[in-house]
C-alpha atoms as a PDB file:
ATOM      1  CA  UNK A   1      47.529   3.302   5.732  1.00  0.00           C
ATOM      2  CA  UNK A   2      49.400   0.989   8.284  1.00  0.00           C
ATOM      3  CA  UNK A   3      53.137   1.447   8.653  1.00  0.00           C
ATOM      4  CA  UNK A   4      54.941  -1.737   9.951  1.00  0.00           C
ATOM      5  CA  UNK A   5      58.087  -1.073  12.233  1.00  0.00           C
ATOM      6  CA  UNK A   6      60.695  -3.405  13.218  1.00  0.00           C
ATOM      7  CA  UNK A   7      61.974  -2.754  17.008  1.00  0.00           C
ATOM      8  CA  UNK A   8      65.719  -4.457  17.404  1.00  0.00           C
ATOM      9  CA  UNK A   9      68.288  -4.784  20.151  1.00  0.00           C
ATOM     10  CA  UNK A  10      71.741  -3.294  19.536  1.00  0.00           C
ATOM     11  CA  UNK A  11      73.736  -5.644  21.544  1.00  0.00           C
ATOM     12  CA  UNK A  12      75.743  -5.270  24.883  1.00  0.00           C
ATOM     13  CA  UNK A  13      78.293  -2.464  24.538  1.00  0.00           C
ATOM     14  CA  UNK A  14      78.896  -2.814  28.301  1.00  0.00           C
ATOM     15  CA  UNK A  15      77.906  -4.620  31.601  1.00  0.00           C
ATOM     16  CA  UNK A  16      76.127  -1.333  32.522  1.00  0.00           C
ATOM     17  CA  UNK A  17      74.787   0.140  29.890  1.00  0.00           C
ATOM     18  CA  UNK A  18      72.482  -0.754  27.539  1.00  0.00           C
ATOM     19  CA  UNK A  19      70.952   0.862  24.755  1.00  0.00           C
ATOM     20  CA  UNK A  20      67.700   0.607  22.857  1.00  0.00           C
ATOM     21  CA  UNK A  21      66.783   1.226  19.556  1.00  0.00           C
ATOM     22  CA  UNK A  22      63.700   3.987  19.349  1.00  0.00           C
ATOM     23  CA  UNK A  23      61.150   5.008  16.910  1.00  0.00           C
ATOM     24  CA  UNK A  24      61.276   8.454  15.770  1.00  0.00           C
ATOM     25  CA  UNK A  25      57.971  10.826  16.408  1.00  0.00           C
ATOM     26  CA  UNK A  26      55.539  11.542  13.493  1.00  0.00           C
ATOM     27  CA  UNK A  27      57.114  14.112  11.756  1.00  0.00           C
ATOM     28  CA  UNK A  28      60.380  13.633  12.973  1.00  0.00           C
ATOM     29  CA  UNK A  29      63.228  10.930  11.450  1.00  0.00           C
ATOM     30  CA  UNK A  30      64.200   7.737  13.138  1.00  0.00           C
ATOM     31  CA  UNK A  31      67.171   7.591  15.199  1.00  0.00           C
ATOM     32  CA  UNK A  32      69.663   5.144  13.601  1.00  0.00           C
ATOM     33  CA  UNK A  33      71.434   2.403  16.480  1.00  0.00           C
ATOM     34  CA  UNK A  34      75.231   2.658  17.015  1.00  0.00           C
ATOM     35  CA  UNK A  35      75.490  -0.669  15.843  1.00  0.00           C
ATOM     36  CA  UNK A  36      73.410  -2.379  12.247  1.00  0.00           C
ATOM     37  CA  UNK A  37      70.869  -4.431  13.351  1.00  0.00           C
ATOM     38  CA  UNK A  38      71.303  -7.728  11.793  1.00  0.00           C
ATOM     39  CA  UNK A  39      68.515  -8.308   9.088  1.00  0.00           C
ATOM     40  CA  UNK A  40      65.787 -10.606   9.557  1.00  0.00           C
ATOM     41  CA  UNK A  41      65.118 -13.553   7.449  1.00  0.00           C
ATOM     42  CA  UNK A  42      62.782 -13.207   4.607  1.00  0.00           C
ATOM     43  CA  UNK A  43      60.415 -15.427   6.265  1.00  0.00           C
ATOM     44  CA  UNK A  44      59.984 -12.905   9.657  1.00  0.00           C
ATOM     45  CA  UNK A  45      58.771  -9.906   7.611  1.00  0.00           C
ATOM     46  CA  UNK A  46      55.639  -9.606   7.591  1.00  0.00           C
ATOM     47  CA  UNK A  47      53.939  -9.843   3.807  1.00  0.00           C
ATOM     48  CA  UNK A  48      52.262  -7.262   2.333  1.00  0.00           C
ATOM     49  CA  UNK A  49      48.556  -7.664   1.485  1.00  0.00           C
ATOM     50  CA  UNK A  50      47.865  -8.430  -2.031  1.00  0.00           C
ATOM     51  CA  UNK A  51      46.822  -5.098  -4.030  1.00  0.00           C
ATOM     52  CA  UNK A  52      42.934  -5.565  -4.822  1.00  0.00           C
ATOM     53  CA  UNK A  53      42.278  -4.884  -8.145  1.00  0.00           C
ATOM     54  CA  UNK A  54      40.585  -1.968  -9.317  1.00  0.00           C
ATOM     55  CA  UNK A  55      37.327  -1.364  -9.922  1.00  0.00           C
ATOM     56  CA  UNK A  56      36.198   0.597 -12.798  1.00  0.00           C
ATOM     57  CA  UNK A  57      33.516   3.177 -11.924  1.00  0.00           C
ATOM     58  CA  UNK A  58      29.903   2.641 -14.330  1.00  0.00           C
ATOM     59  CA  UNK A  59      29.751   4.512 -17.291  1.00  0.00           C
ATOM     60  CA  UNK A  60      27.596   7.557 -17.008  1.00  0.00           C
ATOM     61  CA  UNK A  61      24.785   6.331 -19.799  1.00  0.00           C
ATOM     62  CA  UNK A  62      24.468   8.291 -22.735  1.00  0.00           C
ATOM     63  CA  UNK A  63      21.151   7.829 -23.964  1.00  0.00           C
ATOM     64  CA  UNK A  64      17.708   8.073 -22.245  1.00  0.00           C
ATOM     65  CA  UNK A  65      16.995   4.746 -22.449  1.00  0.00           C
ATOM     66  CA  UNK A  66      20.716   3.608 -20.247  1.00  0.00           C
ATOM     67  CA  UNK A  67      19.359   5.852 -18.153  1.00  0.00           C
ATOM     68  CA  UNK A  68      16.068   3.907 -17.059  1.00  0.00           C
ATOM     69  CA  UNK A  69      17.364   0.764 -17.181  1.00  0.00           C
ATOM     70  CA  UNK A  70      20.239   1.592 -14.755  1.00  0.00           C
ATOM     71  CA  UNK A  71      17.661   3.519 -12.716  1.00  0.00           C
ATOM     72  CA  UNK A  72      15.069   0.249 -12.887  1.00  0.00           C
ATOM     73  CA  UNK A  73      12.428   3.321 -12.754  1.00  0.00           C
ATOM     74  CA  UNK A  74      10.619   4.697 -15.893  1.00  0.00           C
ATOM     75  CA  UNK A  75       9.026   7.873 -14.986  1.00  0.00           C
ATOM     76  CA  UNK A  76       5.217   7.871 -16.858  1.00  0.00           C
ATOM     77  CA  UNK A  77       3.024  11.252 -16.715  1.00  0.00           C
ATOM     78  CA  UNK A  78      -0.495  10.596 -17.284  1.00  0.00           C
ATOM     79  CA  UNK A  79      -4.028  12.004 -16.264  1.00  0.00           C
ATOM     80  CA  UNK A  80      -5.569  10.809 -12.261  1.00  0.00           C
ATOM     81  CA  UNK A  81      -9.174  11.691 -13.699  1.00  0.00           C
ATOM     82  CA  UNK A  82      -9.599  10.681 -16.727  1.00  0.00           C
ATOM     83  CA  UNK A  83     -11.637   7.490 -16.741  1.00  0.00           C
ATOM     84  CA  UNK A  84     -11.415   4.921 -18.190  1.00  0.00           C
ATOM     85  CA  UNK A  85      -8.268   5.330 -19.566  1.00  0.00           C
ATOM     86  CA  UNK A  86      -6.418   6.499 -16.294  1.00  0.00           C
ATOM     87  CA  UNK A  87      -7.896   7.442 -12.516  1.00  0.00           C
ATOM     88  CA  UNK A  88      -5.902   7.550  -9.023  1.00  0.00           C
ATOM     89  CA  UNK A  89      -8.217   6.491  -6.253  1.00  0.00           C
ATOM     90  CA  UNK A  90      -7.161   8.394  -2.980  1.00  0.00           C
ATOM     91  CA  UNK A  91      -8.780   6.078  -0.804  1.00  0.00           C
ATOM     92  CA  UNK A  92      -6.706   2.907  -1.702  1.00  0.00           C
ATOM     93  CA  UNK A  93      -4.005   5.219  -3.427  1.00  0.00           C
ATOM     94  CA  UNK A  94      -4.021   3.016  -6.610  1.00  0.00           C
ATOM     95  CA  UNK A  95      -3.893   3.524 -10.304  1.00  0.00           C
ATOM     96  CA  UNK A  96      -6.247   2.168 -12.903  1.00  0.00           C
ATOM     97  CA  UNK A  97      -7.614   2.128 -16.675  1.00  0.00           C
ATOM     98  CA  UNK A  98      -5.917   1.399 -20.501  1.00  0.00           C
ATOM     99  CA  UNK A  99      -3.570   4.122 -20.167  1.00  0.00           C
ATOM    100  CA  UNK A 100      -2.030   3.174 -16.643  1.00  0.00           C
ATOM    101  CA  UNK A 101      -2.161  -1.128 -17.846  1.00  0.00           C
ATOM    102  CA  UNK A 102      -0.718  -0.058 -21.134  1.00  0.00           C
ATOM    103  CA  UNK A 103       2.429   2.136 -19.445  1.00  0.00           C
ATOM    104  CA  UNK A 104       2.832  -0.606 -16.832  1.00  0.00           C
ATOM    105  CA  UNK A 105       2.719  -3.126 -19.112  1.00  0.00           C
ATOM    106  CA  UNK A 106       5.637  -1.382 -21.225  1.00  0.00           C
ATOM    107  CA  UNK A 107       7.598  -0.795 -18.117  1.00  0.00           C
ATOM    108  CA  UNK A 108       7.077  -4.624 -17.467  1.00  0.00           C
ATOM    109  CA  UNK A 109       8.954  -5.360 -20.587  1.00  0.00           C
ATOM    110  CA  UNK A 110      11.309  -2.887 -20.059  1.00  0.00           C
ATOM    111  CA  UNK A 111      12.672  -4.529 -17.091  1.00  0.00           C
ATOM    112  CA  UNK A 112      11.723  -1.626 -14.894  1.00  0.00           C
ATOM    113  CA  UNK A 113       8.812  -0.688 -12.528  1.00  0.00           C
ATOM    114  CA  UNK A 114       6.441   2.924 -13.029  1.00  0.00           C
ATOM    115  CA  UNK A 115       7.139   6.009 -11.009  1.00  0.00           C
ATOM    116  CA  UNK A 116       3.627   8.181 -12.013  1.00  0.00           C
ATOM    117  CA  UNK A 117       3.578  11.893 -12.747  1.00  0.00           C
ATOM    118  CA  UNK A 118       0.738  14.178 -12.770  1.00  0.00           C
ATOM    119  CA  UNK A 119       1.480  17.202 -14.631  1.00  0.00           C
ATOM    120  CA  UNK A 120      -1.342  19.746 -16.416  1.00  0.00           C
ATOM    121  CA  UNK A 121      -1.765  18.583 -20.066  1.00  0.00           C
ATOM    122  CA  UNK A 122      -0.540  22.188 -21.529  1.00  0.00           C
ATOM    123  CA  UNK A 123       2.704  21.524 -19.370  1.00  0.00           C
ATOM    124  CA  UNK A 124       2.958  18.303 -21.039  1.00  0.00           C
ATOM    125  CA  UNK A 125       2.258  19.177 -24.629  1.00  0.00           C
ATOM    126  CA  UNK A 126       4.075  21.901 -24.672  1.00  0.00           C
ATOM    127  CA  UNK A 127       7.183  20.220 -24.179  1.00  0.00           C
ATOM    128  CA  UNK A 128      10.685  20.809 -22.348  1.00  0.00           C
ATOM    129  CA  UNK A 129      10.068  18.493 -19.579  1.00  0.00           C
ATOM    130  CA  UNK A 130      12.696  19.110 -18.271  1.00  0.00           C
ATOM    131  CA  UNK A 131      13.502  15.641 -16.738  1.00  0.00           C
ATOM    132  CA  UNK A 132      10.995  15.424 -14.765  1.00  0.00           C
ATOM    133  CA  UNK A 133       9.306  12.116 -16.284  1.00  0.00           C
ATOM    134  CA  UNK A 134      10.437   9.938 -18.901  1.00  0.00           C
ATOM    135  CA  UNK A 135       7.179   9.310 -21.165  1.00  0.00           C
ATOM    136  CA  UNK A 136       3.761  10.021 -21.481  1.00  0.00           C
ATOM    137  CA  UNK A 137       1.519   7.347 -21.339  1.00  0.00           C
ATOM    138  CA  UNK A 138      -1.585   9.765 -21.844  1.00  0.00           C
ATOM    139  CA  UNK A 139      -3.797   8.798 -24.853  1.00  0.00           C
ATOM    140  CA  UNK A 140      -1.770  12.042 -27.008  1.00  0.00           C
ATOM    141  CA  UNK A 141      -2.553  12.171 -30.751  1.00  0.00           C
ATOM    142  CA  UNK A 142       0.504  13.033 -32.707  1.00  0.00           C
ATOM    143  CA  UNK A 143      -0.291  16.062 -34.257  1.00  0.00           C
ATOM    144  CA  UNK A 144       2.067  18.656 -36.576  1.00  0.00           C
ATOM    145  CA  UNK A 145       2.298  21.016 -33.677  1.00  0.00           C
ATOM    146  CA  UNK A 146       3.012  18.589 -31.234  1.00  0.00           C
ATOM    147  CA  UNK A 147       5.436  16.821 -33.367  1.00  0.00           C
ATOM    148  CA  UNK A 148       7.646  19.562 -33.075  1.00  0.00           C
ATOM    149  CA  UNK A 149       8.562  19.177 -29.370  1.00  0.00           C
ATOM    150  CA  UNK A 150       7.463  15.708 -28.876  1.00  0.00           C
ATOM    151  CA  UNK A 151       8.751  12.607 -30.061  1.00  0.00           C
ATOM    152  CA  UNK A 152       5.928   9.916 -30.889  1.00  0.00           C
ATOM    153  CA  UNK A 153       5.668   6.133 -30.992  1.00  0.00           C
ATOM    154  CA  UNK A 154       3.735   3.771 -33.305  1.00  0.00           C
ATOM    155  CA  UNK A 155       0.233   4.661 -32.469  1.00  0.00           C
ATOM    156  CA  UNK A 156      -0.638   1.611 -29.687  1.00  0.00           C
ATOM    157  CA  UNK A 157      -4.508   2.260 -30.130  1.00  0.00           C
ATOM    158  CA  UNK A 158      -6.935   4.714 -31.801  1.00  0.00           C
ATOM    159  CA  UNK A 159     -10.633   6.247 -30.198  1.00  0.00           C
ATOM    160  CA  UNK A 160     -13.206   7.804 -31.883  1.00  0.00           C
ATOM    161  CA  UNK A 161     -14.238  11.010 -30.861  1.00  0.00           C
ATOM    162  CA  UNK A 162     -18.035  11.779 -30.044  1.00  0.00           C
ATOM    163  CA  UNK A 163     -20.266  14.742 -28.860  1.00  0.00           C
ATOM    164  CA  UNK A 164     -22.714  13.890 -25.564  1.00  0.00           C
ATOM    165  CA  UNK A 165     -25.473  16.782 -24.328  1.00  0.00           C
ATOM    166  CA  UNK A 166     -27.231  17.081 -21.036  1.00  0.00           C
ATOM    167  CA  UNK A 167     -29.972  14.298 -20.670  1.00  0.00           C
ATOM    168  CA  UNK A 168     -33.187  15.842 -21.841  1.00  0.00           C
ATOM    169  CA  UNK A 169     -31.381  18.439 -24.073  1.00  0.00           C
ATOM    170  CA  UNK A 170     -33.648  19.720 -27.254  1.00  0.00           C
ATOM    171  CA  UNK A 171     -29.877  19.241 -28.788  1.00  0.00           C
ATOM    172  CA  UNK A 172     -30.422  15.783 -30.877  1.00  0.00           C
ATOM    173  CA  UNK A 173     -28.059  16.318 -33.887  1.00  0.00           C
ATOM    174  CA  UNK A 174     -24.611  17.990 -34.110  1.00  0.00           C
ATOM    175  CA  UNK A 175     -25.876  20.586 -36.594  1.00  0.00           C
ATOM    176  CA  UNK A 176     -27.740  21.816 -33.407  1.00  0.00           C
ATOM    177  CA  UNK A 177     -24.763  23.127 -32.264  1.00  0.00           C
ATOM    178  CA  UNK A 178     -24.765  26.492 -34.005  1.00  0.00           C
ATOM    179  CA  UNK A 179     -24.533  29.545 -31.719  1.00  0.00           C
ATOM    180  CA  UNK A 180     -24.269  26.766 -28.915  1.00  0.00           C
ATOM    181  CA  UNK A 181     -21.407  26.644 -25.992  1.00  0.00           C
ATOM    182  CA  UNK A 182     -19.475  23.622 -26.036  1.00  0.00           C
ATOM    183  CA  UNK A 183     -16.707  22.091 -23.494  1.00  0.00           C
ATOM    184  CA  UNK A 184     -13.427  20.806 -24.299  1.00  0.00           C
ATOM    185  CA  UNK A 185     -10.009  19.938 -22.758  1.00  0.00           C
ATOM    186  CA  UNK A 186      -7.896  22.995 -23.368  1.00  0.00           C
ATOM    187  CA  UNK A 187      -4.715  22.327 -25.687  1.00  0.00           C
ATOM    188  CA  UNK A 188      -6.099  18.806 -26.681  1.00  0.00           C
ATOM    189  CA  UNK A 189      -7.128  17.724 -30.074  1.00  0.00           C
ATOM    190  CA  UNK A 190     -10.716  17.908 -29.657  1.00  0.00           C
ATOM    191  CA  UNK A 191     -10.425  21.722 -29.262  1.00  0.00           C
ATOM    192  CA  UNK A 192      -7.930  22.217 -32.310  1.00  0.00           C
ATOM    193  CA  UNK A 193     -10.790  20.096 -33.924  1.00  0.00           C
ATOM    194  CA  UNK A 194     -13.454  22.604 -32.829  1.00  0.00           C
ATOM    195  CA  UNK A 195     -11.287  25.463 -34.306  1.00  0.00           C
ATOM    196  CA  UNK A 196     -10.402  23.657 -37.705  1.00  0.00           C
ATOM    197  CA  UNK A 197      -6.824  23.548 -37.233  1.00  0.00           C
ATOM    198  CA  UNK A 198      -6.068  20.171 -36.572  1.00  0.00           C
ATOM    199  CA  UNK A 199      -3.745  18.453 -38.511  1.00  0.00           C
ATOM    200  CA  UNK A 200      -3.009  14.519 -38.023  1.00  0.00           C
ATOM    201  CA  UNK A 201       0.082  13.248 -40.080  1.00  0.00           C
ATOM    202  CA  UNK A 202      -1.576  10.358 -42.434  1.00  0.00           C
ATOM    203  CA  UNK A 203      -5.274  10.910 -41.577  1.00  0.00           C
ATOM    204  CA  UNK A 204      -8.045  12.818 -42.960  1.00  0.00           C
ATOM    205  CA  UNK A 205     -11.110  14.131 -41.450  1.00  0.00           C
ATOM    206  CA  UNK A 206     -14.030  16.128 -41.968  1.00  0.00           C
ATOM    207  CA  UNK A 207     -14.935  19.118 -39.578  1.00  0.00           C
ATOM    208  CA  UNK A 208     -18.856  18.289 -39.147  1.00  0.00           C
ATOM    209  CA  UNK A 209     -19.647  20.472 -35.910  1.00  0.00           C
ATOM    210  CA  UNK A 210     -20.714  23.985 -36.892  1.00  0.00           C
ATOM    211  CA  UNK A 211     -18.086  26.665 -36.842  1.00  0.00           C
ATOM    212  CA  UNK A 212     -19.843  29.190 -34.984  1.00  0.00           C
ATOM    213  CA  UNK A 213     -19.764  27.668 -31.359  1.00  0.00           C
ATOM    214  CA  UNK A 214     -18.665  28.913 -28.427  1.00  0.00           C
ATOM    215  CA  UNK A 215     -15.947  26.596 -27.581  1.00  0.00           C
ATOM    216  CA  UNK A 216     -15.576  26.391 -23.798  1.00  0.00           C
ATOM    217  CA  UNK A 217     -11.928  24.903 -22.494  1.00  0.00           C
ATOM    218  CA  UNK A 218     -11.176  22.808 -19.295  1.00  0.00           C
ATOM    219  CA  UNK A 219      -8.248  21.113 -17.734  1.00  0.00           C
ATOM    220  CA  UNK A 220      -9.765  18.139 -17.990  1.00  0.00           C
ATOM    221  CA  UNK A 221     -12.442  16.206 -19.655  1.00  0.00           C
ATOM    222  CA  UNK A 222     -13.708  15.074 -16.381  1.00  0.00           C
ATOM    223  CA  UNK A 223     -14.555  18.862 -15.203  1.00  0.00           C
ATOM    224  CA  UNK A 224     -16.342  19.407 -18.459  1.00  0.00           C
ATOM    225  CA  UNK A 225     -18.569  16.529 -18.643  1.00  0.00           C
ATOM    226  CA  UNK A 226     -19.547  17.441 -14.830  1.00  0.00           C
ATOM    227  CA  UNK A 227     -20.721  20.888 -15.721  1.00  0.00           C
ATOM    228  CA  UNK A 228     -22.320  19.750 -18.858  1.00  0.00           C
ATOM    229  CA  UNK A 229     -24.083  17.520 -16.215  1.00  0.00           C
ATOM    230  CA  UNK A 230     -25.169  20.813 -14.372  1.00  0.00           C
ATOM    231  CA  UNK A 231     -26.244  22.272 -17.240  1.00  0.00           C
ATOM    232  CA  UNK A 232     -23.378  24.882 -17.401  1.00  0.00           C
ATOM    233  CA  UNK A 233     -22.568  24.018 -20.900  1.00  0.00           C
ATOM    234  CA  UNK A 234     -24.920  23.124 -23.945  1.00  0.00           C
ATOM    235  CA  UNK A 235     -22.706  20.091 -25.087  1.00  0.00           C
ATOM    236  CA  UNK A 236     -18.892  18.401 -24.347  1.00  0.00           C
ATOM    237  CA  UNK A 237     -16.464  16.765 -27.061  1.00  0.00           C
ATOM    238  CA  UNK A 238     -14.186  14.167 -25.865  1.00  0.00           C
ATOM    239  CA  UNK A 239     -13.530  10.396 -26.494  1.00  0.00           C
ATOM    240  CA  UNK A 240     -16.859   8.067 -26.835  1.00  0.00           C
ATOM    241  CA  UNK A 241     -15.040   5.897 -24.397  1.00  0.00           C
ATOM    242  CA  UNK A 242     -14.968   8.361 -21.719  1.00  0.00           C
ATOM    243  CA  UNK A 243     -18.441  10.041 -22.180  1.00  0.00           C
ATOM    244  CA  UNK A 244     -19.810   6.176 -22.076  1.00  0.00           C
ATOM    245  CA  UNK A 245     -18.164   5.797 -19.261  1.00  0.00           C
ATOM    246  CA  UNK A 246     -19.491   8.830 -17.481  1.00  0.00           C
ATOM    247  CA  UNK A 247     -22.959   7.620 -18.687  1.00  0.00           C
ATOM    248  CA  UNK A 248     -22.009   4.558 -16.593  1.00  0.00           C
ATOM    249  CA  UNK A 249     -21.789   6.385 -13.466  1.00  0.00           C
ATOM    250  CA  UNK A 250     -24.595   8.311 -13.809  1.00  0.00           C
ATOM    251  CA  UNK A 251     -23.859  11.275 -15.209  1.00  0.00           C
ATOM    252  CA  UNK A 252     -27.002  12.615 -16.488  1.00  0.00           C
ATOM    253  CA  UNK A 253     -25.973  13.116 -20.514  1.00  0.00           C
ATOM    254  CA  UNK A 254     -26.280  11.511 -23.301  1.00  0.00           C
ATOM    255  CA  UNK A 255     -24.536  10.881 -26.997  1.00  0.00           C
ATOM    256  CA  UNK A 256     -25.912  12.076 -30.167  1.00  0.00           C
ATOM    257  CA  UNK A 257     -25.031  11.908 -33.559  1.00  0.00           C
ATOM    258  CA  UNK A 258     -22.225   9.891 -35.095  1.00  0.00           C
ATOM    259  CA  UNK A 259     -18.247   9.819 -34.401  1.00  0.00           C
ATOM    260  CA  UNK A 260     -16.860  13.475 -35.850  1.00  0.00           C
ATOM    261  CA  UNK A 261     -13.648  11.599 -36.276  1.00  0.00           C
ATOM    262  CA  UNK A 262     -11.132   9.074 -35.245  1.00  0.00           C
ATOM    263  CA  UNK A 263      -7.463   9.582 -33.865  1.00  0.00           C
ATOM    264  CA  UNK A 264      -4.355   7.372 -33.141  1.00  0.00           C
ATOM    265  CA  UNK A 265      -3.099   7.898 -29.769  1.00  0.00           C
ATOM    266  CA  UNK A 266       0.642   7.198 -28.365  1.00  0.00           C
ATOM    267  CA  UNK A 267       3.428   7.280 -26.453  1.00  0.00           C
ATOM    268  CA  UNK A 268       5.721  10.118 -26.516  1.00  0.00           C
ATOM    269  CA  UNK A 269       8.730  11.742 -25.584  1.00  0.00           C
ATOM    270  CA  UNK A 270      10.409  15.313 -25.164  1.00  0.00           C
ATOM    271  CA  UNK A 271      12.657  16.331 -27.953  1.00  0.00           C
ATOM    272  CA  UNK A 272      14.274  18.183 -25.657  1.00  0.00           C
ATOM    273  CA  UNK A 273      15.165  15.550 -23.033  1.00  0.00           C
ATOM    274  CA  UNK A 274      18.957  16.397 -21.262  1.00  0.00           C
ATOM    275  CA  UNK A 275      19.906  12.201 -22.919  1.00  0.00           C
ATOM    276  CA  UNK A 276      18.497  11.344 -26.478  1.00  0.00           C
ATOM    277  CA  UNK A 277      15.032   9.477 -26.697  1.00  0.00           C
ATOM    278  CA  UNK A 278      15.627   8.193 -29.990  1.00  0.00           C
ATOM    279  CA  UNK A 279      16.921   4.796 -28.581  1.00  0.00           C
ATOM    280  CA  UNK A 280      14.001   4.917 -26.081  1.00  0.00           C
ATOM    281  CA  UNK A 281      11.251   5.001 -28.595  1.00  0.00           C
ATOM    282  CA  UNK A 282      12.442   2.843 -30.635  1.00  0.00           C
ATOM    283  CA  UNK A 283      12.584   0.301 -28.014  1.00  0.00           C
ATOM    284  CA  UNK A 284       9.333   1.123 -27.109  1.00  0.00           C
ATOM    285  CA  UNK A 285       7.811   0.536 -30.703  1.00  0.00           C
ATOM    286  CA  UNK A 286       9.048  -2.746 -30.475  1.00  0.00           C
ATOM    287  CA  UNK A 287       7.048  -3.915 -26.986  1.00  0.00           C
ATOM    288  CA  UNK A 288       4.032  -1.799 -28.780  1.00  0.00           C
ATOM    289  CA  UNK A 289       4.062  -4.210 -31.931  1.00  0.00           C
ATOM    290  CA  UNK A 290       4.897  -7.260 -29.421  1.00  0.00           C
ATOM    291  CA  UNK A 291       2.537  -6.721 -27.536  1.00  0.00           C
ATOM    292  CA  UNK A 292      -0.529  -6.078 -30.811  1.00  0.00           C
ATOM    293  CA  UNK A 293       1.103  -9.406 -32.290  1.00  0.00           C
ATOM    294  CA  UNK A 294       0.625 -11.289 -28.695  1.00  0.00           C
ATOM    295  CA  UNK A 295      -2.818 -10.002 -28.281  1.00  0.00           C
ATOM    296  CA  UNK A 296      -2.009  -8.049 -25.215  1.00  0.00           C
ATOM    297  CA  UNK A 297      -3.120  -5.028 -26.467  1.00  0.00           C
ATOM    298  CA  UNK A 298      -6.608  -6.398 -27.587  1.00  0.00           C
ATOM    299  CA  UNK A 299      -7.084  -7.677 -24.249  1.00  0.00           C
ATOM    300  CA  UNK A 300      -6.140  -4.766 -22.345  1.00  0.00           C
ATOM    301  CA  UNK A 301      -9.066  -2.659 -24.895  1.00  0.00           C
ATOM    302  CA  UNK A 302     -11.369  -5.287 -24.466  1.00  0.00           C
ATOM    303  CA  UNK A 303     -11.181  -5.364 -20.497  1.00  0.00           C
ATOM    304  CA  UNK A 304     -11.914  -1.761 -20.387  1.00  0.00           C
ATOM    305  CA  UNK A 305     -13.652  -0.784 -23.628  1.00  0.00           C
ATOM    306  CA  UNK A 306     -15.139  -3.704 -24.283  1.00  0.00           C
ATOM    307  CA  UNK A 307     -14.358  -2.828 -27.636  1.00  0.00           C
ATOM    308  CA  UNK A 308     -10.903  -3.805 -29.703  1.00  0.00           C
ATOM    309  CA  UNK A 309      -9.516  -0.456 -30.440  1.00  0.00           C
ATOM    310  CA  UNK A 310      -6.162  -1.135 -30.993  1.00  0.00           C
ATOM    311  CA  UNK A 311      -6.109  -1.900 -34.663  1.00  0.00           C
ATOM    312  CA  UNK A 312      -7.570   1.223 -36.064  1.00  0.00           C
ATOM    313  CA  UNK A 313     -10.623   2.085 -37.954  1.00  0.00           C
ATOM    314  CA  UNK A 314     -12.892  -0.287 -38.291  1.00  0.00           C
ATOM    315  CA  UNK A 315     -11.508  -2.764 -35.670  1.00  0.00           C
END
């Protein structure tokens, strides 16, 4: 702080002496003059500055959704190989498929931009996320278990599930699968499928793959489909999306029989998140249903399915 101080002249006590008036030391006090200074006019002292006025400091937000719009960043987890609905190509370092359009798309609306996350799918399903992404913008079927630690939006589109075989495999029905070893992404639906206890809230399903497999489990459906493609396994379960795609860059297997079943896929959230999500996915259920009434979903399946999934079975 700045401390103004006024230097004055006593006056003339004598013709030989004179004396000055002196500031005391820090610390110290000021020495007072043997005679009052006379005061100076109002219009010599120097004005103090005109107090600012204060700023109050932001509000610490309170739900998850304050959060990311403060921030301008939501933080999306999703899978780098797992094509077409989301890859990362580390030669140009970009992002692309349905999932990553979808989440970017959402963010877009949001008023924010993505920050991606790559974590294991068990460490995402299982919940407790710890903050260390906002959403998942993975293709996840709300099932009971799942609901439990995970908070799910409106479904935004829905796959059917298929079974694909090595090309040339004897294997050319899914009753051929008895006694047979067959891939699947470990702690996804498919293999609570393979093991009859999958449960989707509002949706029924038949469990038309023999029960006697042996169900092999990967990290991802990527790594399964390439050792099915090696002959390491006798047939993979995954989306019909994803094994057609795989078809499309020459993988050397092939579909049989008919969908085993059909599943509604969203967005979802940890029930355990350090700020509530409530607010969040609520928001987010309203761009989902803006963006199926504006077509921007339909266009989104049909760039990269070809194929309007986004309205359930049947579409």
């Amino acid at each position: 702080m700045r401390t103004w101080k006024t230097f004055t002249t006593a006056g003339i006590l004598t013709l030989t002496a004179v004396f000055a008036v002196g500031c005391g030391s820090s610390g110290g006090t000021t020495a007072q003059s043997a005679a009052p200074a006379p005061a100076a006019p109002e219009s010599a002292a120097p004005s103090a500055p005109a107090a600012e006025p204060s700023e109050a400091a932001p509000a610490e937000p309170t739900t998850l959704l304050e959060r990311i719009q403060r921030d301008g960043v939501l933080r999306v987890s999703t899978d780098p190989a797992y094509p077409p609905q989301s890859s990362f190509d580390e030669a140009t370092g970009e992002w692309a498929g349905f999932d990553i359009d979808v989440a970017t798309e959402i963010a877009n609306r949001l008023g924010t931009t993505v920050q991606w996350e790559t974590p294991s799918w068990d460490v995402l399903t299982a919940g407790n996320w710890n903050d260390r992404w906002d959403i998942s913008v993975g293709s996840m079927t709300i099932t009971d278990e799942r609901d439990k630690v995970l908070q799910f939006t409106t479904p935004y589109y829905f796959t059917p599930a298929g079974v694909a075989v090595g090309a040339g495999s004897d294997i050319t029905s899914i009753d051929q699968l008895s006694g047979k070893r067959v891939g699947v992404c470990g702690a996804c639906t498919y293999e609570y499928y393979l093991n009859r206890t999958l449960k989707i809230p509002g949706f029924d399903f038949d469990f038309i793959v023999p029960e006697d497999i042996e169900v092999v489990t990967y990290d991802t459906d990527s790594t399964g489909i390439q050792d099915l493609a090696l002959g390491r396994i006798d047939a993979m379960v995954s989306t019909v999306p994803t094994l057609e795609e795989a078809i499309k860059k020459g993988k050397k297997i092939a579909l049989i029989g008919e969908t085993i079943f059909q599943e509604p896929l969203s967005v979802a959230t940890d029930r355990g998140s350090m700020l509530p999500s409530d607010t969040l996915v609520s928001e987010i259920n309203s761009v989902i249903e803006a963006m199926r009434a504006d077509g921007k979903l339909s266009e989104l399946s049909m760039k990269w399915y070809g194929v309007d999934f986004t309205k359930g079975a049947g579409s």
